[in-house]
Protein backbone atom coordinates (compact mmCIF):
# COMPACT_ATOMS: atom_id res chain seq x y z
CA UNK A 1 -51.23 10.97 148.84
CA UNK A 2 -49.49 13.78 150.41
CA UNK A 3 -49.99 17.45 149.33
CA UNK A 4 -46.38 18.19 147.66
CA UNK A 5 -47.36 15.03 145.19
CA UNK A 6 -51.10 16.34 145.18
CA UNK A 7 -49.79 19.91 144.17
CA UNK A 8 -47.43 18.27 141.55
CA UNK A 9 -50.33 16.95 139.95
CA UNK A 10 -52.18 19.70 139.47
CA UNK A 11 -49.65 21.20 138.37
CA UNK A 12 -49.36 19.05 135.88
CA UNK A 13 -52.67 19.11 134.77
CA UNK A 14 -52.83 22.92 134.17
CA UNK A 15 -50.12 22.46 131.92
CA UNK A 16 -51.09 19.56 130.09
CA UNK A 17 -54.92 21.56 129.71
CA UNK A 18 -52.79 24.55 128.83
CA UNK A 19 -50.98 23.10 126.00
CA UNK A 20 -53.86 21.62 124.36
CA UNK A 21 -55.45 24.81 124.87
CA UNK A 22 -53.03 26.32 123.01
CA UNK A 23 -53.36 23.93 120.08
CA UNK A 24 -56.51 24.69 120.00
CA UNK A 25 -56.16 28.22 119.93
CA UNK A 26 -52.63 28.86 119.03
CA UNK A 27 -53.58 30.93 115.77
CA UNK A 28 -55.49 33.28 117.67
CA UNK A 29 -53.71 33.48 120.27
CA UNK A 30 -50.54 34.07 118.51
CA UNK A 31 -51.73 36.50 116.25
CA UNK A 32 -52.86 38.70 118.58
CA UNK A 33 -50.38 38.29 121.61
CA UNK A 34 -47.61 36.59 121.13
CA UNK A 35 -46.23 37.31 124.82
CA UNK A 36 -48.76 36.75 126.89
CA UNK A 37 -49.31 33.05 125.72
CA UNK A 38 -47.22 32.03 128.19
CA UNK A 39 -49.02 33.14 131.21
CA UNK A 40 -52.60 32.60 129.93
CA UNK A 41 -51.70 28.66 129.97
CA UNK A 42 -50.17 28.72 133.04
CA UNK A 43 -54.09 30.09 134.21
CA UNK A 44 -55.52 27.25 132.44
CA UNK A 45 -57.04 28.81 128.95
């Protein structure tokens, strides 16, 4: 596996953990900061 398909996975996987992350904590998270959801899933909540 090279590392641009390596990185594409990850990738992918922070945002797939992000989302469900979100789910999870979406009414918090919302409530409080509706802005910065963005970039705390792109971190991996």
């Amino acid at each position: 596996m090279n590392k641009i398909s390596l990185l594409l996975l990850v990738l992918v996987a922070f945002a797939v953990a992000g989302v469900v992350g979100l789910l999870v904590l979406a009414p918090e998270s919302m409530i409080e900061n509706p802005p910065g959801i963005v970039v705390p899933y792109g971190l991996g909540l």
